[in-house]
Protein backbone atom coordinates (compact mmCIF):
# COMPACT_ATOMS: atom_id res chain seq x y z
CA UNK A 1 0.00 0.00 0.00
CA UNK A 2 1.39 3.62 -0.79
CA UNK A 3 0.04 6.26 1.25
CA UNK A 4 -1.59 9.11 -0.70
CA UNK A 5 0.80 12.52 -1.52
CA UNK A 6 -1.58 14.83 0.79
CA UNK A 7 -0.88 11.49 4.15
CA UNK A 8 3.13 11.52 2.61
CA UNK A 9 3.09 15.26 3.71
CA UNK A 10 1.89 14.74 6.94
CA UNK A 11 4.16 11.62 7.64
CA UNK A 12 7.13 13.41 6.20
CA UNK A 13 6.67 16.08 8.72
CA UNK A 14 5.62 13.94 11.54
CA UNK A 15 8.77 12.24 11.30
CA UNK A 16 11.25 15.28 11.89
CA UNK A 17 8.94 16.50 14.44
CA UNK A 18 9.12 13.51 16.60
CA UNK A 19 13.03 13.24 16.35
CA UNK A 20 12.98 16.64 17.23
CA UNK A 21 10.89 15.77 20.02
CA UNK A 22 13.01 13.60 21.40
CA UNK A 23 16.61 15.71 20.99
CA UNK A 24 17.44 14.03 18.27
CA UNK A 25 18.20 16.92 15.96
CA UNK A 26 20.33 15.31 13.90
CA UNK A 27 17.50 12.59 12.71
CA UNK A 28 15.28 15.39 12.34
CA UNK A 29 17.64 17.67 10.25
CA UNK A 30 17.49 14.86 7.64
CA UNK A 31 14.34 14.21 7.71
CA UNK A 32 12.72 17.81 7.47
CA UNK A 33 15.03 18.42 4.46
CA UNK A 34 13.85 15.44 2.52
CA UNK A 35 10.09 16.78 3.16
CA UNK A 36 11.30 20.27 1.77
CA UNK A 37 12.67 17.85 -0.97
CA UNK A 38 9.32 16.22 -1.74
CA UNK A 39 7.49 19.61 -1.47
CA UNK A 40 9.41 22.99 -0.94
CA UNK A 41 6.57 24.83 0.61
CA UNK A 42 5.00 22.34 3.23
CA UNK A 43 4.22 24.72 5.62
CA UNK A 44 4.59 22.47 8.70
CA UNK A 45 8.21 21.66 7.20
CA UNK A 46 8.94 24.91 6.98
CA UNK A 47 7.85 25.61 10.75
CA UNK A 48 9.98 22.38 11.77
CA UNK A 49 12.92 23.63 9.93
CA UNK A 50 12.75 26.97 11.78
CA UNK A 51 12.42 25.63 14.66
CA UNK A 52 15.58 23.38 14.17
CA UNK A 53 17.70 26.19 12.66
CA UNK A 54 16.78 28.38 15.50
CA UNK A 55 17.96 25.99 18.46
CA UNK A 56 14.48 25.55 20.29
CA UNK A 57 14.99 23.08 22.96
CA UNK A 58 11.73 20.45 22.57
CA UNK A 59 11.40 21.20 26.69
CA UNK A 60 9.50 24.14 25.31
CA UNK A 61 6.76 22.03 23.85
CA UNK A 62 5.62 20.53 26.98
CA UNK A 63 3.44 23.39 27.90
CA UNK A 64 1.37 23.28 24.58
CA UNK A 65 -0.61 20.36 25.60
CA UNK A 66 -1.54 21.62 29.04
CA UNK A 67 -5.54 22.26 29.39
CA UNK A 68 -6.18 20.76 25.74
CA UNK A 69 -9.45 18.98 25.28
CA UNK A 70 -10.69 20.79 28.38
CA UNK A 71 -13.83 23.12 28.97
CA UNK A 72 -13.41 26.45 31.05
CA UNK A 73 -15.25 24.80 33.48
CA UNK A 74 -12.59 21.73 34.03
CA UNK A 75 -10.05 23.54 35.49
């Protein structure tokens, strides 16, 4: 089975994301650049890629997920 070019994307940029995610920059480098390869403007490739040639530590991600999924009324 070969996944469809709009689920590649997504995979493509799923990938570097999680290696990032786990400090392994490295891994995510190369994997980010052959998403840009497949498709230039990806925007979540591009946000990846800025976030790996700016430095961000993935410690700073740990707050996004705080209160997701929850109603004013659940804190």
């Amino acid at each position: 089975m070969v996944a469809r070019p709009s689920r590649r994307y997504g995979l493509a940029t799923t990938t570097p994301f999680a290696a990032w995610l786990t400090g392994d920059g490295a891994q995510a480098l190369i994997a980010v650049e052959r998403a840009l390869d497949a498709d230039p403007c990806y925007p979540m490739a591009r946000i990846v890629l800025d976030v790996l040639e700016q430095g961000v530590s993935p410690v700073h991600w740990t707050g996004f997920g705080e209160g997701v999924g929850r109603g004013s009324d659940d804190k």
